[in-house]
C-alpha atoms as a PDB file:
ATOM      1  CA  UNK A   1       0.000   0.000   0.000  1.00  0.00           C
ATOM      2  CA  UNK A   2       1.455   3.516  -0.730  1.00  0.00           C
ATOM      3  CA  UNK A   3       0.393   6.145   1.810  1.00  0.00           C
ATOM      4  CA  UNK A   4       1.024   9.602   1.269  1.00  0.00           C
ATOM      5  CA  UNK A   5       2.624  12.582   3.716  1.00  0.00           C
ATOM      6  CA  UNK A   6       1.865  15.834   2.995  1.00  0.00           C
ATOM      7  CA  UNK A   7       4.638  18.290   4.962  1.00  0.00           C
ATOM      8  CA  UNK A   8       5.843  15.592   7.285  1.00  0.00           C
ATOM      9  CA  UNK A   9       8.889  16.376   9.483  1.00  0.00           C
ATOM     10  CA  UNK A  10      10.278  12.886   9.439  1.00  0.00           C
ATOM     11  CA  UNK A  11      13.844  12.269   9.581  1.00  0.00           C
ATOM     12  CA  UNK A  12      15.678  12.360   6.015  1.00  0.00           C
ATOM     13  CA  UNK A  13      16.613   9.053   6.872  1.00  0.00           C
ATOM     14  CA  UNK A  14      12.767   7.443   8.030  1.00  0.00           C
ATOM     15  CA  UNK A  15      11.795   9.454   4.553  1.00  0.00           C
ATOM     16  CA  UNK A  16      14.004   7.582   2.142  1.00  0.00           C
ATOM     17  CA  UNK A  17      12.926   4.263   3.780  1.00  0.00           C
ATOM     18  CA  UNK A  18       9.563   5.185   3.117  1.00  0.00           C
ATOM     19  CA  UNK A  19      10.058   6.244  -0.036  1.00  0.00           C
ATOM     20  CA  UNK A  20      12.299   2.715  -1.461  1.00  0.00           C
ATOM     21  CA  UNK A  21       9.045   1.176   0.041  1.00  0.00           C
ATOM     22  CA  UNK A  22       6.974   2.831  -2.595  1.00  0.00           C
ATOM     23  CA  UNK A  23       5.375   5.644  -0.458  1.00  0.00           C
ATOM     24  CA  UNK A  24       5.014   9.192  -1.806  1.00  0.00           C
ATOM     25  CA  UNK A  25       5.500  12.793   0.162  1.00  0.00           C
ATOM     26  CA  UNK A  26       3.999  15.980  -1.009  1.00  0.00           C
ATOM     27  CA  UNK A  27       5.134  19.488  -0.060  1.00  0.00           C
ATOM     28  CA  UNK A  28       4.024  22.920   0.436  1.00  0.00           C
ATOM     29  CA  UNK A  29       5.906  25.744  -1.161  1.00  0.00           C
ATOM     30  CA  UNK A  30       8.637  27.520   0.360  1.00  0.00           C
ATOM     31  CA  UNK A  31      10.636  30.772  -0.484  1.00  0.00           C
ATOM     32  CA  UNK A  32      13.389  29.118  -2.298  1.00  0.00           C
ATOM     33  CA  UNK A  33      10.826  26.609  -4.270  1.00  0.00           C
ATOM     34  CA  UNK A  34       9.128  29.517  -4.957  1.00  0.00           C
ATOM     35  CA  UNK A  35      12.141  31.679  -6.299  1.00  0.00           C
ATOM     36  CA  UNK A  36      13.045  28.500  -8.402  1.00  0.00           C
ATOM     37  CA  UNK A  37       9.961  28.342  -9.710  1.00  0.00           C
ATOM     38  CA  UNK A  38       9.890  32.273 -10.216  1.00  0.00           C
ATOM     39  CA  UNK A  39      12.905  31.547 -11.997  1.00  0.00           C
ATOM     40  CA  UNK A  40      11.619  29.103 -14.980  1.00  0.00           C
ATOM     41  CA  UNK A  41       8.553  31.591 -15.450  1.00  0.00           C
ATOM     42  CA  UNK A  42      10.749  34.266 -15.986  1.00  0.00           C
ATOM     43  CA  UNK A  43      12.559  32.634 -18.471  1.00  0.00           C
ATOM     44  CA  UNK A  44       9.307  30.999 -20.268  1.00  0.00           C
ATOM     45  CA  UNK A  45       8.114  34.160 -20.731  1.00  0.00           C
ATOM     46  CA  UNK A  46      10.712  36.142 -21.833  1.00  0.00           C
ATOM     47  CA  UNK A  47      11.094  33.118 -24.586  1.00  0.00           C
ATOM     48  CA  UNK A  48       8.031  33.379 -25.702  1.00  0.00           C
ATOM     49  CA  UNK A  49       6.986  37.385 -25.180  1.00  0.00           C
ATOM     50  CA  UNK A  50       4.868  39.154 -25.947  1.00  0.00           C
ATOM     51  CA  UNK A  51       2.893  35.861 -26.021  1.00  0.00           C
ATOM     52  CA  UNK A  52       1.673  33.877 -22.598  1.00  0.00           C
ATOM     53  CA  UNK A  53       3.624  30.469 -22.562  1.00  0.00           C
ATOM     54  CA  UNK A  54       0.353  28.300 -21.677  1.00  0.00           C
ATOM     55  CA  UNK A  55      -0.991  29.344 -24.430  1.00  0.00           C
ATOM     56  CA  UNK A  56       1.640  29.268 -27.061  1.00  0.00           C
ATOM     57  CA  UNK A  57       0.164  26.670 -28.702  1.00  0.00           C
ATOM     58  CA  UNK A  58      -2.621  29.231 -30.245  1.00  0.00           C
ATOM     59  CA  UNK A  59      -0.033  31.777 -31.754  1.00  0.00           C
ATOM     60  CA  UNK A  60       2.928  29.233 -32.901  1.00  0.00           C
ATOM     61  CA  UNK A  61       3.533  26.069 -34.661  1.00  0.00           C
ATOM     62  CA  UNK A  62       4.628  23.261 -32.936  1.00  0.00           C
ATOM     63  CA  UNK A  63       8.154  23.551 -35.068  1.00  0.00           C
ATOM     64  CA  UNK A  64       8.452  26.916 -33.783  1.00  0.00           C
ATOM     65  CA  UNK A  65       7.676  26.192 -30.327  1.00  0.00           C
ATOM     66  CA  UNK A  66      10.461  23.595 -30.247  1.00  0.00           C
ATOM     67  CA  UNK A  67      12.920  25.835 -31.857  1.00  0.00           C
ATOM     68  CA  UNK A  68      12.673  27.665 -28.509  1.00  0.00           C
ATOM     69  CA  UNK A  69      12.428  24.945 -26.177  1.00  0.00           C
ATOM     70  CA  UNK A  70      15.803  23.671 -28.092  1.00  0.00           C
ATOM     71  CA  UNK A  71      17.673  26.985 -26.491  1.00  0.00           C
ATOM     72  CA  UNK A  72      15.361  27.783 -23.688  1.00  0.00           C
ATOM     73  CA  UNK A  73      15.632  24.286 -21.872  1.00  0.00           C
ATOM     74  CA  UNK A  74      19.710  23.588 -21.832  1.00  0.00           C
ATOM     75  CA  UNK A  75      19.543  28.189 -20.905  1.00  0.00           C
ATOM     76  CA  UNK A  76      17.404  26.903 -17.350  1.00  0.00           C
ATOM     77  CA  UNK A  77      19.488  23.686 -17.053  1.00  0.00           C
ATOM     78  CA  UNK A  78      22.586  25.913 -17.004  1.00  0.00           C
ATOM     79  CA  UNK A  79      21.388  28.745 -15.154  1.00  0.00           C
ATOM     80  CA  UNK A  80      23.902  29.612 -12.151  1.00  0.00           C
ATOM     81  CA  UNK A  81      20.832  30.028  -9.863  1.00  0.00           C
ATOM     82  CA  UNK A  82      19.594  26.397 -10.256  1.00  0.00           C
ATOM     83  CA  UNK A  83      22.798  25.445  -8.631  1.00  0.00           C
ATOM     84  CA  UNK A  84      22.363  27.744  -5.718  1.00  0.00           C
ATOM     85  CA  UNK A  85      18.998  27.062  -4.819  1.00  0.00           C
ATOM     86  CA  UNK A  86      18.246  22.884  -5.351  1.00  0.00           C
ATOM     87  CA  UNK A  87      20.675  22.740  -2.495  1.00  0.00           C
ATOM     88  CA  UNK A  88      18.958  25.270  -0.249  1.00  0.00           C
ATOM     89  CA  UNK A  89      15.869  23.145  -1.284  1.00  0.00           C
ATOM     90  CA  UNK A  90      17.016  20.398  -0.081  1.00  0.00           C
ATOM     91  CA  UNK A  91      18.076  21.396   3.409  1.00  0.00           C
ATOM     92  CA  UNK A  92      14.757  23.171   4.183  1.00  0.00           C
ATOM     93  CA  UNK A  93      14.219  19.032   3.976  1.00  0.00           C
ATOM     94  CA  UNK A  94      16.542  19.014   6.770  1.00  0.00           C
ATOM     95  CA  UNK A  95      19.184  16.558   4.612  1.00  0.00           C
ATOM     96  CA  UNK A  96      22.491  16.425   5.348  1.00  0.00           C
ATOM     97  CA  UNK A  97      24.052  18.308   2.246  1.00  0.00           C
ATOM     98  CA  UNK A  98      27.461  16.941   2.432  1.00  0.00           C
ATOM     99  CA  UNK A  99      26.371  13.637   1.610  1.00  0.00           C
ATOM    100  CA  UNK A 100      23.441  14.335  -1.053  1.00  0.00           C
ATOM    101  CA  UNK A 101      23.800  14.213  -4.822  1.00  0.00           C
ATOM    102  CA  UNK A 102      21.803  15.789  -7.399  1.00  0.00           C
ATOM    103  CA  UNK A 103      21.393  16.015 -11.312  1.00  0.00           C
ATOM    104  CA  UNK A 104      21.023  19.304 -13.473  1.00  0.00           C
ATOM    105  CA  UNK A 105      16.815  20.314 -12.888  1.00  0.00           C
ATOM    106  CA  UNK A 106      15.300  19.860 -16.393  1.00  0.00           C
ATOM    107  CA  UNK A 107      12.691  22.511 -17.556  1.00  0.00           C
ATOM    108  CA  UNK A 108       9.554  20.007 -18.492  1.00  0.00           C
ATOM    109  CA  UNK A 109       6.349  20.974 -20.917  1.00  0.00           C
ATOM    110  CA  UNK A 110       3.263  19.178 -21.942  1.00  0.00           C
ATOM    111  CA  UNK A 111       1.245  20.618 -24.433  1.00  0.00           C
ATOM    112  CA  UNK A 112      -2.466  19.918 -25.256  1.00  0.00           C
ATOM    113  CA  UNK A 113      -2.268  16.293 -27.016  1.00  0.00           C
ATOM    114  CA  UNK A 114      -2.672  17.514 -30.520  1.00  0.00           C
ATOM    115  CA  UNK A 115       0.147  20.323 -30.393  1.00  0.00           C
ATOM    116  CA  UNK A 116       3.367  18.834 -29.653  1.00  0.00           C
ATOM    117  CA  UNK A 117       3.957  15.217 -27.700  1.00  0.00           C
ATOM    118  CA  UNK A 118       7.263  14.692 -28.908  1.00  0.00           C
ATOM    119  CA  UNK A 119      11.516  15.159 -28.922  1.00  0.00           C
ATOM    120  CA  UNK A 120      12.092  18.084 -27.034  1.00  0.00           C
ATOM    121  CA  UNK A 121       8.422  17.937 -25.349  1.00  0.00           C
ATOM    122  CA  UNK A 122       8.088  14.505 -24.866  1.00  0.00           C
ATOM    123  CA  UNK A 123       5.012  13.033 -22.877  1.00  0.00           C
ATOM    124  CA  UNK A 124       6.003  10.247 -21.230  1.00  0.00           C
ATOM    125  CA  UNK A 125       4.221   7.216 -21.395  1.00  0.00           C
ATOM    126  CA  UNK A 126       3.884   4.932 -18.076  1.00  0.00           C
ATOM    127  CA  UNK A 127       7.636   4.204 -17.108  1.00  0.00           C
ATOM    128  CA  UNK A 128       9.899   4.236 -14.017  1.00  0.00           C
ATOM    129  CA  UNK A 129      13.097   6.173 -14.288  1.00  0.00           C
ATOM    130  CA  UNK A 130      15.137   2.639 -13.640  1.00  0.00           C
ATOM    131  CA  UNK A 131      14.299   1.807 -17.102  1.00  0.00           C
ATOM    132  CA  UNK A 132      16.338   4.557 -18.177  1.00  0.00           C
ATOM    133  CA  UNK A 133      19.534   3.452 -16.394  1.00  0.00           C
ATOM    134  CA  UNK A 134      18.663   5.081 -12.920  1.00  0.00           C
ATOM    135  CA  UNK A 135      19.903   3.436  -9.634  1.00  0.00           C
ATOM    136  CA  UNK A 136      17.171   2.171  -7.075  1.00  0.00           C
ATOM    137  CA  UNK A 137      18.272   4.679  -4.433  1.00  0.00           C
ATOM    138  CA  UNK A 138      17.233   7.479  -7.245  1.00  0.00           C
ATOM    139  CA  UNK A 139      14.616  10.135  -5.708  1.00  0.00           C
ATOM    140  CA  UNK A 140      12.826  12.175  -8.137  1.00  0.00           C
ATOM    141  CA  UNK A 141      11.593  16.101  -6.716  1.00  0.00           C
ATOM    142  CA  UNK A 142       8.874  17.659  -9.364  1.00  0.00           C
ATOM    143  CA  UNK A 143       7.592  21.386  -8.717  1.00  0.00           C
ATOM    144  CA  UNK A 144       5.099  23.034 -11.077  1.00  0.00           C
ATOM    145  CA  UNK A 145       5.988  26.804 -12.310  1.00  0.00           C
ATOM    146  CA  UNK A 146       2.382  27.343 -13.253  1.00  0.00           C
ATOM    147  CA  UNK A 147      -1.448  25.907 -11.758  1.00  0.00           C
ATOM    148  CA  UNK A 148      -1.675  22.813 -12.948  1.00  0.00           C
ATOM    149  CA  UNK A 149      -4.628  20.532 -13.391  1.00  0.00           C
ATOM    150  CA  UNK A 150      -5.226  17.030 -13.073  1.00  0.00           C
ATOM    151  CA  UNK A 151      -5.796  16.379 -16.979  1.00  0.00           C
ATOM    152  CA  UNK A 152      -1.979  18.078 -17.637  1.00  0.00           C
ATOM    153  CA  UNK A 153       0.198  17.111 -14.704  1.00  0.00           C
ATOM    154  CA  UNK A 154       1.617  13.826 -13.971  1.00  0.00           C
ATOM    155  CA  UNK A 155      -0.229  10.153 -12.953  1.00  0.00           C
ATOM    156  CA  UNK A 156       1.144   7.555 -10.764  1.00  0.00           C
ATOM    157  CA  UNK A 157       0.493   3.417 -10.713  1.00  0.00           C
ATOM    158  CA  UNK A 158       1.580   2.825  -6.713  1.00  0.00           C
ATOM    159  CA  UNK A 159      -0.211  -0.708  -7.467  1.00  0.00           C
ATOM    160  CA  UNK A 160       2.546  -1.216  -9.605  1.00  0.00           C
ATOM    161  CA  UNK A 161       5.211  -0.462  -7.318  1.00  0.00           C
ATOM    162  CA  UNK A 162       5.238  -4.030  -5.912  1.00  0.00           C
ATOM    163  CA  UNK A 163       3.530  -5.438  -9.136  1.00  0.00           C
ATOM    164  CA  UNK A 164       6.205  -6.063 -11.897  1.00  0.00           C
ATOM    165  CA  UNK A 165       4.844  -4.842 -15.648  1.00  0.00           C
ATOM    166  CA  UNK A 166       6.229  -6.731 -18.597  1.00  0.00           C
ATOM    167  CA  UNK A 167       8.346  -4.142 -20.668  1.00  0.00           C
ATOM    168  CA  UNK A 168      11.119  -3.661 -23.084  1.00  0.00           C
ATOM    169  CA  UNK A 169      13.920  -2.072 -20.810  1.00  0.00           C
ATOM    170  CA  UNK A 170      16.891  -4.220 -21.925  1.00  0.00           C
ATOM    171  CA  UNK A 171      16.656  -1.892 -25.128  1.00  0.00           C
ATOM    172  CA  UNK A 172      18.161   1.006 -23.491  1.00  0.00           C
ATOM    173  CA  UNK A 173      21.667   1.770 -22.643  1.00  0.00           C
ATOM    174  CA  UNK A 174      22.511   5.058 -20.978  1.00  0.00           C
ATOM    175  CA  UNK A 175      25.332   5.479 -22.703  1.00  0.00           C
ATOM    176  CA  UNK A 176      24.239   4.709 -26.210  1.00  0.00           C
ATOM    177  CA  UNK A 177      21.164   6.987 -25.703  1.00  0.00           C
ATOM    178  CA  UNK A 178      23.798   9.777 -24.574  1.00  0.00           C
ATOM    179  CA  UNK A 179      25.755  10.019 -28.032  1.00  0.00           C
ATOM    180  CA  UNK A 180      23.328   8.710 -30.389  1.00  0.00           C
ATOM    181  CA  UNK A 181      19.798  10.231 -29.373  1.00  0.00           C
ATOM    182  CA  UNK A 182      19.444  13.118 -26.864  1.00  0.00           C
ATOM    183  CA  UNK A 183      21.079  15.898 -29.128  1.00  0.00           C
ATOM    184  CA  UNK A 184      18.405  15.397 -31.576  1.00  0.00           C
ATOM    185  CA  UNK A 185      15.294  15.742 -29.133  1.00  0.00           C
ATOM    186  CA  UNK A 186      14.256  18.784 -30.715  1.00  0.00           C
ATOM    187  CA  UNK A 187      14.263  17.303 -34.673  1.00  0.00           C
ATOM    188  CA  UNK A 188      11.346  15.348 -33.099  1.00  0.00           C
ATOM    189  CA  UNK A 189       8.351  17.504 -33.353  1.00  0.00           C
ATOM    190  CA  UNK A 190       5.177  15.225 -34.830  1.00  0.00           C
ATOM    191  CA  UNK A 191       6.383  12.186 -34.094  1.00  0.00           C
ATOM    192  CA  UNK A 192       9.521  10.423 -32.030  1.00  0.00           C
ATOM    193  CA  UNK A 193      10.995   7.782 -33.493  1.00  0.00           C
ATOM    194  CA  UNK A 194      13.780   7.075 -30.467  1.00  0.00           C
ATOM    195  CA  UNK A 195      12.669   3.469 -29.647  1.00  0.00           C
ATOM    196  CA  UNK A 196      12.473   4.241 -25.863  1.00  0.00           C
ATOM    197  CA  UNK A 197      11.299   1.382 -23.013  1.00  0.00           C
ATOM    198  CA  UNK A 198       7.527   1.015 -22.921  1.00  0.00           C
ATOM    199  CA  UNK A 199       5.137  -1.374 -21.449  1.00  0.00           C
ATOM    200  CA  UNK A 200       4.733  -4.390 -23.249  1.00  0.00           C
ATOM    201  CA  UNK A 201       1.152  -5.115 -21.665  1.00  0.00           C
ATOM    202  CA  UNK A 202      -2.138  -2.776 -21.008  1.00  0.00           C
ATOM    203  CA  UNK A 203      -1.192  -0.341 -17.371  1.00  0.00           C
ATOM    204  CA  UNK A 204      -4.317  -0.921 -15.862  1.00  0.00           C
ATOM    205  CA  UNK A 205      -4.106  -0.018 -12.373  1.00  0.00           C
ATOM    206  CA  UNK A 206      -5.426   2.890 -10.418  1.00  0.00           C
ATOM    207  CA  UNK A 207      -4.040   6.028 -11.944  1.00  0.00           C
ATOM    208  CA  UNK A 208      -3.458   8.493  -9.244  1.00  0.00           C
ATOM    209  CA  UNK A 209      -3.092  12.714  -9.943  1.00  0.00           C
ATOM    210  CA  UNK A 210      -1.630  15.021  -7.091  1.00  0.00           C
ATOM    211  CA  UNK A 211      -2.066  18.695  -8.238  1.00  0.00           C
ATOM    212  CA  UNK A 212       0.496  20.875  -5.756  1.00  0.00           C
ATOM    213  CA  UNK A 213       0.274  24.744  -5.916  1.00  0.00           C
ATOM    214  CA  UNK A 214       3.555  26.327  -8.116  1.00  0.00           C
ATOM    215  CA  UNK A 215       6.576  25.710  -6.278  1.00  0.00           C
ATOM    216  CA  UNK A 216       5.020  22.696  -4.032  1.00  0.00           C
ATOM    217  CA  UNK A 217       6.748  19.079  -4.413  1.00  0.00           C
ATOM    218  CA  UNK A 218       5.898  15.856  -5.349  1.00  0.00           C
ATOM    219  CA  UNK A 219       8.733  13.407  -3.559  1.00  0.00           C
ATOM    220  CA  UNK A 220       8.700   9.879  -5.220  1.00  0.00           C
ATOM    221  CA  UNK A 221      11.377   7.325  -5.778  1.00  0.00           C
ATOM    222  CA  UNK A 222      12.492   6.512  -9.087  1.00  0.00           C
ATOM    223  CA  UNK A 223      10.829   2.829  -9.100  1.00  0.00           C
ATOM    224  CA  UNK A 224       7.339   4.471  -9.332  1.00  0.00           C
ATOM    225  CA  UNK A 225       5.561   4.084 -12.240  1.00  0.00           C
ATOM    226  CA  UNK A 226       4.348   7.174 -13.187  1.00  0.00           C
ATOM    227  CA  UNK A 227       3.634   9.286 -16.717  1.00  0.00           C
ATOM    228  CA  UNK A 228       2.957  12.225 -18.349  1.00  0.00           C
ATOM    229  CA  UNK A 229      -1.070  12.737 -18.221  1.00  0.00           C
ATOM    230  CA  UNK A 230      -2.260  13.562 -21.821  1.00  0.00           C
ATOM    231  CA  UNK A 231      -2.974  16.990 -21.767  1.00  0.00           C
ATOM    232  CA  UNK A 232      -6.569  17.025 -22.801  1.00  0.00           C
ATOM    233  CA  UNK A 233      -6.587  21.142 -21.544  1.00  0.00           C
ATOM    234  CA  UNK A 234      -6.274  23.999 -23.450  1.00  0.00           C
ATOM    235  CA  UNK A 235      -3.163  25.047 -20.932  1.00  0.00           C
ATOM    236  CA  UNK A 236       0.356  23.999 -21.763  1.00  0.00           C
ATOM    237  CA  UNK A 237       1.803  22.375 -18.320  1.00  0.00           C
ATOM    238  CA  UNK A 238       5.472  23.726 -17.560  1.00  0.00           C
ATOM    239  CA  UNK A 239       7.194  22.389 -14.383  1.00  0.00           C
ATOM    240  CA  UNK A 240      10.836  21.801 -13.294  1.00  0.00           C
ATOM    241  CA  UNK A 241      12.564  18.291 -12.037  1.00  0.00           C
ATOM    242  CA  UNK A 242      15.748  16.933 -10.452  1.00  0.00           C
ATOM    243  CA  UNK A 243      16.946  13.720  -9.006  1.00  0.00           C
ATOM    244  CA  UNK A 244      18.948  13.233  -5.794  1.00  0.00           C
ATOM    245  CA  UNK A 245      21.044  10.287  -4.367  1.00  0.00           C
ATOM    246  CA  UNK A 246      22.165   9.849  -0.661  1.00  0.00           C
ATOM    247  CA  UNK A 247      25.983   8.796  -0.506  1.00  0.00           C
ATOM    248  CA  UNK A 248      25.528   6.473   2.388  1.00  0.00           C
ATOM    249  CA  UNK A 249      22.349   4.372   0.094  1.00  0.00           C
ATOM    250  CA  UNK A 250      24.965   4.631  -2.651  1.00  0.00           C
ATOM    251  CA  UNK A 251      27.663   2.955  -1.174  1.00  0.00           C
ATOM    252  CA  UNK A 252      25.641   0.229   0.628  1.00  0.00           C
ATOM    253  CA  UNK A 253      23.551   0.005  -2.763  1.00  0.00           C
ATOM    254  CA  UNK A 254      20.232   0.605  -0.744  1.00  0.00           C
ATOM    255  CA  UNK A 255      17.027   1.790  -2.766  1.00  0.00           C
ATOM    256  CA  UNK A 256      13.728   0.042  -3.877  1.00  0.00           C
ATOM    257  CA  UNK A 257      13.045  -3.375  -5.138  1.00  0.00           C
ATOM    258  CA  UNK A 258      14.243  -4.094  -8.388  1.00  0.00           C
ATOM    259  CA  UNK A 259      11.105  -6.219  -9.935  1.00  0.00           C
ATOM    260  CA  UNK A 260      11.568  -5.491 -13.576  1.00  0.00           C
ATOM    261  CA  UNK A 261      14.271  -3.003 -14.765  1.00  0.00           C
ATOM    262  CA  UNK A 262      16.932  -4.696 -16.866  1.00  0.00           C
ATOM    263  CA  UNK A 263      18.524  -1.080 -18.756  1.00  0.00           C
ATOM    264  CA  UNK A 264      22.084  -1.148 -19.043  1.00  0.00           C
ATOM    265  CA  UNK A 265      24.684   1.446 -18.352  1.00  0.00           C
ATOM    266  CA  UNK A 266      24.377   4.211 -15.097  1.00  0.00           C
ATOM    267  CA  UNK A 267      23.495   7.224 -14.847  1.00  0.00           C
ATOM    268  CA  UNK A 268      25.825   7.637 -11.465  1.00  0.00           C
ATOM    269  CA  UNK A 269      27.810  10.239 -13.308  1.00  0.00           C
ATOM    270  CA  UNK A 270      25.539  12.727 -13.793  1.00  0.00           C
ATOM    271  CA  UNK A 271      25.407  13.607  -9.744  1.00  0.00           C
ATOM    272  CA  UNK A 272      27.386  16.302  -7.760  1.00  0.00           C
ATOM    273  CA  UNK A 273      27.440  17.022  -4.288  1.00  0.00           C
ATOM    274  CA  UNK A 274      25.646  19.510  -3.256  1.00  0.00           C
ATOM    275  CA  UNK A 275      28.111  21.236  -1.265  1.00  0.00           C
ATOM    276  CA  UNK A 276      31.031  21.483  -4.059  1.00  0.00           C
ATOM    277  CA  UNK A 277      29.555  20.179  -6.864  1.00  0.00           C
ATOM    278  CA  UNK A 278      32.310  17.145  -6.730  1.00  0.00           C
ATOM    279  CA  UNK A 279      31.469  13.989  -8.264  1.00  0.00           C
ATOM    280  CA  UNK A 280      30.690  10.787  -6.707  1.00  0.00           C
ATOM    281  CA  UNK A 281      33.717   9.231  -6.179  1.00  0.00           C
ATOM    282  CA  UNK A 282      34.500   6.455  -9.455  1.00  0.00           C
ATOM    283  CA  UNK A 283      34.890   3.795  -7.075  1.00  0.00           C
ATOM    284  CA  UNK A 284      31.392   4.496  -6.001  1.00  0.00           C
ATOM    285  CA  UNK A 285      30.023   4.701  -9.508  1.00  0.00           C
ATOM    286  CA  UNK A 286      32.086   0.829 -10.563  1.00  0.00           C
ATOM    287  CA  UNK A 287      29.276  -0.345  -8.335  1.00  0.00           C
ATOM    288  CA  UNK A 288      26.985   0.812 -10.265  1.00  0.00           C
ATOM    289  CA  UNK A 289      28.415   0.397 -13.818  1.00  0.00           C
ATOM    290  CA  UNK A 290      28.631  -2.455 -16.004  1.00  0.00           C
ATOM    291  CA  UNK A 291      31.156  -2.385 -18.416  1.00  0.00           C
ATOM    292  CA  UNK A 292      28.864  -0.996 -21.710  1.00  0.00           C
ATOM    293  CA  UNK A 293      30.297   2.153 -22.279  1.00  0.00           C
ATOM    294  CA  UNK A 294      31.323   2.465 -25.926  1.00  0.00           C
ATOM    295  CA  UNK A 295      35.093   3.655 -25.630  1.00  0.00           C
ATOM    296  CA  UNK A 296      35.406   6.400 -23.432  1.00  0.00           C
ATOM    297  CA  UNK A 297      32.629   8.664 -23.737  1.00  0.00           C
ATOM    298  CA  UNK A 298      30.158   8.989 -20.845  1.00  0.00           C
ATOM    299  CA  UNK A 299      27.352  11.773 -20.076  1.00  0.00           C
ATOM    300  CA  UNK A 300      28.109  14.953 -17.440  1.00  0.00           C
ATOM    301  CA  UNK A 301      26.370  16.702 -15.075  1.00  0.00           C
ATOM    302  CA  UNK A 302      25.043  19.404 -17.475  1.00  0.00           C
ATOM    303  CA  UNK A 303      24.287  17.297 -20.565  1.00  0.00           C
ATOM    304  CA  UNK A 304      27.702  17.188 -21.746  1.00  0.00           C
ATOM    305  CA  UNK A 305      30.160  14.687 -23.310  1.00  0.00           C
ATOM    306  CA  UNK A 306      33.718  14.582 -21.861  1.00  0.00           C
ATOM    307  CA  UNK A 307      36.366  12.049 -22.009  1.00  0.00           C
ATOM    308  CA  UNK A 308      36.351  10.399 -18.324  1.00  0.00           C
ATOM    309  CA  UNK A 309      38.875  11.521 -16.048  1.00  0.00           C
END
């Protein structure tokens, strides 16, 4: 059964326990979730002005709205400010910065269905991140910048947290995805043709929708099955995510249950601390890899390609 806290003071500890068990915290905004959020809206709109992003959809075609994406998105993911405040985030969770990790925070938009679904604005179909190479100890923070509404936001199959669903995630390799797909997200604009892991059988549990103000979080560990809800409004959704990993659930590879991830590859690289904005440490990440790296190219924090170290 997943339960669900909404503001609870637990220990970061008790939290991710609860969380590798499958249940699922909500949180009010703060100041600094706020400013983040503040943040992305000021960039969306200065993108897009004169014209309201959640409505863009109206004035431009779907080419022209991913032409901006294609700059806007890697401008926010870059942004000196995102590295100042995810970390001030995360202590007002009372976490113990030293020994948390966390990826660049990705600028996310879903369109109304028939606009754009695909490349650079890609609605997810039901998936859990560790089908795309994530550890099990992976914890996944998503904030809204604008109101959202339960027909745009994001759905979540906690019956399927314990219940394995047949899929096709031996196809993807973190690695090979790196240099041979994510550059061209925005050349995707009516349809996607990156074979990506999918169910393989009808998701037929119950679909739940948690609809936080701008700036409030929805907590939930990278083994949930979740997806991007087909927008079926006539508001574009735009919201902001990031992933953290504790060091100590690194190193004694604690997280979820595995039931049915078999991707290849890590994405243990991408992580710095949020203190210093080190790496994890490579004996750390051989845990963690296995071997498929093509030469010696791997991803970066910041969507990058550099030789390793």
């Amino acid at each position: 059964m997943t339960n669900v806290f909404i503001d609870s003071d637990m220990s970061d500890a008790e939290r991710r326990a609860r969380l590798y068990a499958g249940d699922i915290f909500l949180f009010t905004p703060t100041d600094t979730t706020r400013e983040l959020v503040a943040l992305g809206r000021t960039m969306l709109e200065e993108a897009f002005a004169p014209l309201d992003p959640r409505t863009i959809h109206h004035h431009k075609t779907a080419e022209e709205v991913a032409a901006i994406l294609s700059v806007l998105k890697p401008a926010f993911i870059h942004h000196p400010e995102c590295k100042r405040l995810l970390p001030q985030i995360m202590a007002e969770r009372g976490i113990d910065l030293e020994k948390l990790y966390f990826d660049v925070p990705r600028m996310r938009s879903a369109y109304p269905s028939h606009f754009l679904s695909s490349g650079i604005a890609y609605a997810f179909h039901p998936h859990r991140d560790t089908w795309y190479s994530a550890p099990m100890c992976q914890l996944n923070w998503w904030l809204p910048i604008y109101p959202v509404d339960p027909n745009n936001g994001m759905g979540f199959y906690p019956r399927n947290f314990t219940d394995p669903v047949a899929n096709n995630s031996e196809i993807y390799n973190y690695y090979e995805w790196n240099t041979k797909n994510r550059a061209s997200a925005a050349q995707h604009v009516k349809s996607d043709t990156r074979e990506q892991p999918k169910p393989q059988e009808p998701v037929d549990g119950v679909n739940l929708r948690y609809v936080p103000p701008p700036g409030g979080i929805i907590l939930f560990s990278g083994a949930q099955l979740h997806e991007t809800v087909a927008n079926t409004t006539d508001l574009a959704r735009y919201s902001i995510d990031f992933r953290t990993v504790h060091l100590d659930d690194v190193a004694g590879k604690i997280g979820a249950p595995n039931i049915d991830s078999k991707s290849t590859g890590t994405t243990m690289r991408d992580y710095l601390r949020a203190t210093d904005l080190a790496k994890l440490p490579e004996e750390l990440i051989a845990l963690y890899d296995d071997g498929s790296a093509e030469g010696d190219k791997v991803l970066y924090f910041g969507d990058r390609l550099a030789k390793a170290d």
